[in-house]
Protein backbone atom coordinates (compact mmCIF):
# COMPACT_ATOMS: atom_id res chain seq x y z
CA UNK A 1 0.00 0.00 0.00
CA UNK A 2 1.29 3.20 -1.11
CA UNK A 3 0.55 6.53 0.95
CA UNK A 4 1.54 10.23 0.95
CA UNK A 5 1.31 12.35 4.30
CA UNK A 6 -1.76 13.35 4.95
CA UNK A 7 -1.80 17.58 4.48
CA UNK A 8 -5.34 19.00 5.93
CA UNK A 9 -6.78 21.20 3.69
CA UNK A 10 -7.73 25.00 3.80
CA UNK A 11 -6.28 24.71 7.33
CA UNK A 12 -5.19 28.04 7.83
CA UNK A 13 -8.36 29.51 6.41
CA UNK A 14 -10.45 26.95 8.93
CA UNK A 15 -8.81 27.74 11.96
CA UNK A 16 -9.73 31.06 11.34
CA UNK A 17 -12.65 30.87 11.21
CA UNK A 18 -13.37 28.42 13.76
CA UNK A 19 -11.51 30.61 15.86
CA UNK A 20 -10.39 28.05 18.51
CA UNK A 21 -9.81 29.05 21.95
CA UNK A 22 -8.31 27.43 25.19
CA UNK A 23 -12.07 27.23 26.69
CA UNK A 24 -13.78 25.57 23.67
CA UNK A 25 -15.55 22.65 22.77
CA UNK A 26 -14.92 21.56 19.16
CA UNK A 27 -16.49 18.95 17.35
CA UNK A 28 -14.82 17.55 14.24
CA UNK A 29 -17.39 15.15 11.97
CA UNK A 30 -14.73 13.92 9.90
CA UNK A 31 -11.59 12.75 11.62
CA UNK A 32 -9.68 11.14 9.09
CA UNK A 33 -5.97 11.64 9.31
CA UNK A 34 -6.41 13.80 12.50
CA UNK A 35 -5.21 16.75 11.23
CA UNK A 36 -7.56 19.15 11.12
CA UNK A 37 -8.08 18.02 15.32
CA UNK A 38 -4.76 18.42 16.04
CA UNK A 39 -4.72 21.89 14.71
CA UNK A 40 -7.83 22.98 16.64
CA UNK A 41 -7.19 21.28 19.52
CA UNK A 42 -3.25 22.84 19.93
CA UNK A 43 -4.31 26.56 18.30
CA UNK A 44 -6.93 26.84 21.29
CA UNK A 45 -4.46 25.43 23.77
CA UNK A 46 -5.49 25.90 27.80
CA UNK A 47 -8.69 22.80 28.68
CA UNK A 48 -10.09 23.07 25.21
CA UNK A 49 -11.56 20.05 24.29
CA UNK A 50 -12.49 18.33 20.68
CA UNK A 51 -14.98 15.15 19.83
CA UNK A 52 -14.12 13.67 16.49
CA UNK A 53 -16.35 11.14 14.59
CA UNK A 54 -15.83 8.99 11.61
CA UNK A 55 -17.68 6.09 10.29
CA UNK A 56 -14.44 4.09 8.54
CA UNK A 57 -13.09 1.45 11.17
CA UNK A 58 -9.58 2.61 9.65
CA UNK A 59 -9.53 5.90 10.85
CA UNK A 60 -9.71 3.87 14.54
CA UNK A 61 -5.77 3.30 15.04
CA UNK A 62 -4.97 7.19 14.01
CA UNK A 63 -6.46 8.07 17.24
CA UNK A 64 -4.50 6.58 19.70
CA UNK A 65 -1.71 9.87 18.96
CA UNK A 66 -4.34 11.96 19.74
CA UNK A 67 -5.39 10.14 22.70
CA UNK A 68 -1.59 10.42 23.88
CA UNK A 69 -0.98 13.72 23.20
CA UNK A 70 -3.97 15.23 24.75
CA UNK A 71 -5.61 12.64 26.87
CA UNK A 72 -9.03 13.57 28.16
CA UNK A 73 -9.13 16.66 25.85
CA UNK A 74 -10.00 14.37 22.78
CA UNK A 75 -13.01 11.98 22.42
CA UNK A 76 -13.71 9.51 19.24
CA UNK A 77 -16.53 7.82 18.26
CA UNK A 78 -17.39 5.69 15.81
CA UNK A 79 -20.41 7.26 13.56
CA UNK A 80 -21.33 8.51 10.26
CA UNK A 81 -21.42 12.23 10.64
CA UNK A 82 -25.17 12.36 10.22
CA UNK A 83 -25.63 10.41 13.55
CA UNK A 84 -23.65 13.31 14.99
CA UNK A 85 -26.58 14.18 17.23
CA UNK A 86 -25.91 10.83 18.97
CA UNK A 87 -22.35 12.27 20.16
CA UNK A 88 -22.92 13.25 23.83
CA UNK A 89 -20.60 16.37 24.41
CA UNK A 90 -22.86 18.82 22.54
CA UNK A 91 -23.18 21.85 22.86
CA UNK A 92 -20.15 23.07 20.23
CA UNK A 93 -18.40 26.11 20.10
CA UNK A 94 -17.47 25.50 16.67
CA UNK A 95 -18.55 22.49 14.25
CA UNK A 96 -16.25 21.21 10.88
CA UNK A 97 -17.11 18.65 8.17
CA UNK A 98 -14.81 18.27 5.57
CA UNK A 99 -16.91 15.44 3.08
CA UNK A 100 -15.34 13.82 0.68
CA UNK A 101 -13.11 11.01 0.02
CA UNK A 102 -9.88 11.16 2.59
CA UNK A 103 -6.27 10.58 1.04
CA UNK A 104 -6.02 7.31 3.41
CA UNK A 105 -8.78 6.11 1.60
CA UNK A 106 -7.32 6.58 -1.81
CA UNK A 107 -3.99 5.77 -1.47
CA UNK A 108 -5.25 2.68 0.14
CA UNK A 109 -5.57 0.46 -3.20
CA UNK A 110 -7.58 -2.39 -1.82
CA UNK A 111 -9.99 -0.33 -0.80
CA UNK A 112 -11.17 -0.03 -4.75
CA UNK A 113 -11.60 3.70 -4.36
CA UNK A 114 -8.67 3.75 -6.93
CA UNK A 115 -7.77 1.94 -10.13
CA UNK A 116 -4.58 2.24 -10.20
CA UNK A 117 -3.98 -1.52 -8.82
CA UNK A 118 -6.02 -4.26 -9.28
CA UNK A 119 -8.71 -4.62 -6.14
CA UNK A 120 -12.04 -5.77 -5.27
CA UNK A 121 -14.49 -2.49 -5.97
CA UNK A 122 -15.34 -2.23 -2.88
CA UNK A 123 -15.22 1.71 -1.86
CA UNK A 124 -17.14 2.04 0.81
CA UNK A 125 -16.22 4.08 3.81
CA UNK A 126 -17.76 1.94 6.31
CA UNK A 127 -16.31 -1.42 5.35
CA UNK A 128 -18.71 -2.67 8.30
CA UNK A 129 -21.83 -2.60 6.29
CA UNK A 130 -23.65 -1.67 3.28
CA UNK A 131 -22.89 -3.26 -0.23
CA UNK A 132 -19.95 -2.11 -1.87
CA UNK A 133 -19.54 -0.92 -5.24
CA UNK A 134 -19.22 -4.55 -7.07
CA UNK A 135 -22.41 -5.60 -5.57
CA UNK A 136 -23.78 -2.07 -6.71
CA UNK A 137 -23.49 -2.35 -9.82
CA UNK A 138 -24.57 -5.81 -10.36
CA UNK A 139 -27.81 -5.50 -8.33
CA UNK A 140 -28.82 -1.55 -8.82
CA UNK A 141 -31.28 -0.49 -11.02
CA UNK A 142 -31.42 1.19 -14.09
CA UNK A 143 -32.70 4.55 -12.86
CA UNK A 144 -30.03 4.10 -10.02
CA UNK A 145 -26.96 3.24 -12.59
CA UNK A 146 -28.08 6.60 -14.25
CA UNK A 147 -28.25 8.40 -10.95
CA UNK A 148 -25.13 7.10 -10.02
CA UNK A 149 -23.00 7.92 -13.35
CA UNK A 150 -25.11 10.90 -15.05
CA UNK A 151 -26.11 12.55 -11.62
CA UNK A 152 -23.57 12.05 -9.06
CA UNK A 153 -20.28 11.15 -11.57
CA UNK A 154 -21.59 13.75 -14.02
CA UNK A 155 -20.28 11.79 -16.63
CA UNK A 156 -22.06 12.99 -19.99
CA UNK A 157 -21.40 9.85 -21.54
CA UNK A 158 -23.75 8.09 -19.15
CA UNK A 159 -25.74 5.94 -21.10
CA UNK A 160 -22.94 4.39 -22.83
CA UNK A 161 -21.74 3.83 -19.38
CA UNK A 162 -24.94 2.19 -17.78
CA UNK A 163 -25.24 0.13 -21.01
CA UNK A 164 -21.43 -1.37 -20.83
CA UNK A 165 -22.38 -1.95 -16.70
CA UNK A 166 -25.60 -3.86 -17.53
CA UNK A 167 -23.99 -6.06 -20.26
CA UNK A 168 -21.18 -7.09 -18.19
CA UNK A 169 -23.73 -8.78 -15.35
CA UNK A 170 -22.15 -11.88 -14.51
CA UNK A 171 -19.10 -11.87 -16.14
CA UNK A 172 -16.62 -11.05 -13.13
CA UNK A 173 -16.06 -7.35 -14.79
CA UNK A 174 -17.54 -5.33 -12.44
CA UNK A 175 -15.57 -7.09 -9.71
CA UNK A 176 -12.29 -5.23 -9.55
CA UNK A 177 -11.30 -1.72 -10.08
CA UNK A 178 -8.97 -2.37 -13.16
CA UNK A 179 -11.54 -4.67 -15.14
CA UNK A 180 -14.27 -1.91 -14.15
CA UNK A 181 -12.06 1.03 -15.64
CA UNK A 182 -11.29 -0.90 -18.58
CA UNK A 183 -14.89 -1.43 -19.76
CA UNK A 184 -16.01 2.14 -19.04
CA UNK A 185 -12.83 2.97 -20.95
CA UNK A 186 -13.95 0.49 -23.88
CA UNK A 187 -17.28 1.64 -23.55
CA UNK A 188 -16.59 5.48 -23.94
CA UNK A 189 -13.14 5.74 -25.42
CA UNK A 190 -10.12 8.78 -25.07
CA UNK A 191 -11.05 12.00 -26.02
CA UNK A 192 -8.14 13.63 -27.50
CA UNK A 193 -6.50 15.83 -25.28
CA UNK A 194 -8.54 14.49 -21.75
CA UNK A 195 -6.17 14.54 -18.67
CA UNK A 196 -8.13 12.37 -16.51
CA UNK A 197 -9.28 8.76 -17.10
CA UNK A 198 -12.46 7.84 -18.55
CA UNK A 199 -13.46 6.36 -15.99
CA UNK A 200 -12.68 8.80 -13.19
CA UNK A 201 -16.15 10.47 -13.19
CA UNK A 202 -17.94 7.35 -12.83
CA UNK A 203 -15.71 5.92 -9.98
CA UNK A 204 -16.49 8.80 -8.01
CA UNK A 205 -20.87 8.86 -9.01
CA UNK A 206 -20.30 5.39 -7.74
CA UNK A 207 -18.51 6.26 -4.57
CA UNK A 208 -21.32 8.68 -4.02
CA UNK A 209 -24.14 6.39 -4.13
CA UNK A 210 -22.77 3.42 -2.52
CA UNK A 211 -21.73 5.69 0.73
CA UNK A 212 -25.14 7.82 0.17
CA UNK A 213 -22.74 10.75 0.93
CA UNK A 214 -25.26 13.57 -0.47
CA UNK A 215 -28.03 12.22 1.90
CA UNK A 216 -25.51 11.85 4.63
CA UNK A 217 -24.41 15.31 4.07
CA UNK A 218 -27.95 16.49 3.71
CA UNK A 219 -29.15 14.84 7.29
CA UNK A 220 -25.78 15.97 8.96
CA UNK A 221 -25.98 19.49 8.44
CA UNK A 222 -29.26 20.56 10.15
CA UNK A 223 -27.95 18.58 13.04
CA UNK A 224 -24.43 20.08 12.70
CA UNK A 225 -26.22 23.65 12.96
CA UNK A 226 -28.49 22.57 16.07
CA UNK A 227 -25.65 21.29 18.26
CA UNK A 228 -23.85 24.25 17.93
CA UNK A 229 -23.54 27.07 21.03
CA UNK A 230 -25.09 30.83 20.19
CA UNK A 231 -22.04 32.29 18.75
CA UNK A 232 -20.67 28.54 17.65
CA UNK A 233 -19.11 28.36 13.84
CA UNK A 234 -19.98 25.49 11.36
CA UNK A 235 -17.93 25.12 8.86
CA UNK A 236 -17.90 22.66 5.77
CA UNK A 237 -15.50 21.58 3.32
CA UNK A 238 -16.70 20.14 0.24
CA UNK A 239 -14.86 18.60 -2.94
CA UNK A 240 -17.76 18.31 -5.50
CA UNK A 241 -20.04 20.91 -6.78
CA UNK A 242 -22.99 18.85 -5.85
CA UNK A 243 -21.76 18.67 -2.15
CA UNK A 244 -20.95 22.91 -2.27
CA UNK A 245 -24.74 23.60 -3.52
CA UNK A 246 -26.39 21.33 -0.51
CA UNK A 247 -24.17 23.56 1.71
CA UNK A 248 -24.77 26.74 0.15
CA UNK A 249 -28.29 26.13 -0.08
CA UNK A 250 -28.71 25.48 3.76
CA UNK A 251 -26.66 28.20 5.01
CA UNK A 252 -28.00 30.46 2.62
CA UNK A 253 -31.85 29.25 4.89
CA UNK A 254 -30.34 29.47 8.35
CA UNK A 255 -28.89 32.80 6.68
CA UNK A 256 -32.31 34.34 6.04
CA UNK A 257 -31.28 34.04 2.09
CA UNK A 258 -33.10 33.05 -0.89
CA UNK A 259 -31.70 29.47 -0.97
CA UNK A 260 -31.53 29.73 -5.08
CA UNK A 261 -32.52 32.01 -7.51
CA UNK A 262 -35.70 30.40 -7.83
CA UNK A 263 -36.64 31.69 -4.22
CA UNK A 264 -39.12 34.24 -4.24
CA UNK A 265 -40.35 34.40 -0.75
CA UNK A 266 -41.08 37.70 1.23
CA UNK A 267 -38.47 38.50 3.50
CA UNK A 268 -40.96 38.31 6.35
CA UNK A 269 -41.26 34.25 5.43
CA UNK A 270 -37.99 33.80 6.14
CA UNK A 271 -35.92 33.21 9.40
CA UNK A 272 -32.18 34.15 10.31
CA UNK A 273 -30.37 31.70 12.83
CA UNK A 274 -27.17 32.64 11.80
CA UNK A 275 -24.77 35.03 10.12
CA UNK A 276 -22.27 34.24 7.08
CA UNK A 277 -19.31 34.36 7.63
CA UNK A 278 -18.04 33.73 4.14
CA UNK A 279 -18.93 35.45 0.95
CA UNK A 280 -18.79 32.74 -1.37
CA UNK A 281 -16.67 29.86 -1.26
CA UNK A 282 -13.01 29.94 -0.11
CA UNK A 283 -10.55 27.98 -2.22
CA UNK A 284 -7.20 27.20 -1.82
CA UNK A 285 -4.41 29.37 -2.11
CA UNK A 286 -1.41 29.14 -5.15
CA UNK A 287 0.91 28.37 -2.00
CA UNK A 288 -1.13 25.73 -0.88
CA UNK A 289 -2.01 24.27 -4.78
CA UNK A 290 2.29 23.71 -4.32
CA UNK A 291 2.14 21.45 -1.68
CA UNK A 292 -0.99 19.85 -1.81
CA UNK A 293 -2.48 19.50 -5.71
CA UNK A 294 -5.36 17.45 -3.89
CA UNK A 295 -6.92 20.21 -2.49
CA UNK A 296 -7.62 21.81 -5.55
CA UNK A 297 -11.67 20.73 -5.48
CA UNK A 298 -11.73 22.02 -2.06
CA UNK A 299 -13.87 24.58 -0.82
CA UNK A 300 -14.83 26.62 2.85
CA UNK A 301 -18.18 27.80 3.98
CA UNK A 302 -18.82 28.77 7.42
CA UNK A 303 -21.42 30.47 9.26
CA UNK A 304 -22.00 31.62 12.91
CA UNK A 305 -25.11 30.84 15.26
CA UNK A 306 -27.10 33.95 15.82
């Protein structure tokens, strides 16, 4: 298994606007490598103390440096982020999700998030439960298929896609990550000129579906928003634009905002809970692009409890 250092991203630009300090109480929904913890937990310094969730049994053993370094400061549990209402340490004084896909998870090749070495599709987060992606895609239906690759993987050569998955029922192709890309890259062909890999849009509609991360995003954040103190911060990175508009949509509601430009209401219909605290998205910085090209995707949003 090959695996860079995990680098947090947008960390300077989080911490400030978490705004840690030494009499806190932080709550971090995805733990991953730790490193967005750490960094709250030592920038507030003093008896500040951080709970940190995560729903991939892998992310277990990266605890125990947190547990020695700060002992009854930092608490872990086991969860999907939207059973964060489940943690009991609430109320926050500040709240961070950063969704997506972690590094450890890709650079971990049997966990068929990648294809750059032959694995069982599995790419789940949770490799507890659910059905991973092999069993996805021989079992899902049609309508899911196109969710999963039109929708979610925003692939615009979808049905040729869905059509290629469907045909190769039963024949051990949708089994491993490498026989997978190779018949979405049969089915669609090389554009001339196309940087990624045909079937990198279609891995990651996948990834979506199997780990239902838009409706675990969507059930998190109301609960995110409610366990937070008056005066707490949520903030949220996201990697996708699918992920950014569920975001921007709610805070734009707990903002008193039109949630889209569809939204027509009265001012008087609507209610403000909170103040934003970013003006649109914040992306990563040329410095940071350097260092880390994987943060590229990445965006900040935060708001403030009124």
């Amino acid at each position: 298994m090959s695996e860079q250092k995990h680098i947090p991203v947008l960390l300077g630009e989080t911490l400030d606007a978490i705004a840690p300090r030494a009499d806190g109480n932080y709550l971090d929904c995805t733990f991953g490598g730790g490193g967005h913890s750490r960094a709250i937990l030592e920038r507030a310094g003093g008896n500040a103390t951080l709970s940190a969730i995560d729903r991939d049994p892998a992310a277990v053993p990266r605890t125990e440096a947190m547990k020695r370094d700060f002992g009854e400061r930092f608490r872990f549990y086991a969860l999907p982020f939207s059973r964060l209402d489940e943690v009991p340490d609430a109320p926050f004084d500040g709240v961070l999700m950063d969704i997506g896909v972690s590094s450890f998870q890709l650079d971990d090749e049997s966990r068929g998030f990648s294809f750059r070495k032959e694995a069982r599709a599995d790419m789940r987060m949770d490799t507890n439960s659910g059905c991973d992606a092999a069993e996805f895609l021989e079992t899902a239906s049609r309508e899911r298929l196109v969710e999963a690759v039109r929708d979610y993987g925003e692939e615009l050569r979808w049905r040729r896609v869905v059509d290629a998955i469907i045909d190769a029922r039963g024949t051990g192709k949708l089994s491993t990550t490498t026989a997978l890309a190779a018949l979405i890259e049969n089915a669609v062909g090389k554009r001339p000129g196309e940087k990624i890999h045909p079937a990198t849009r279609t891995f990651q509609g996948v990834r979506i579906a199997v780990n239902d991360e838009l409706g675990e995003l969507r059930r998190a954040l109301p609960k995110a928003f409610s366990a937070l103190k008056p005066g707490g911060v949520l903030a949220v990175i996201s990697f996708h634009s699918l992920e950014d508009r569920i975001v921007k949509r709610f805070f734009n509601e707990i903002c008193g905002r039109p949630v889209d430009r569809s939204d027509s209401r009265p001012q008087d219909e609507r209610s403000r809970e909170a103040e934003m605290l970013t003006r649109k998205a914040v992306r990563p910085s040329e410095a940071e692009l350097a260092v880390n090209p994987r943060s590229r995707s990445s965006r900040l949003r935060a708001v403030k409890k009124i």
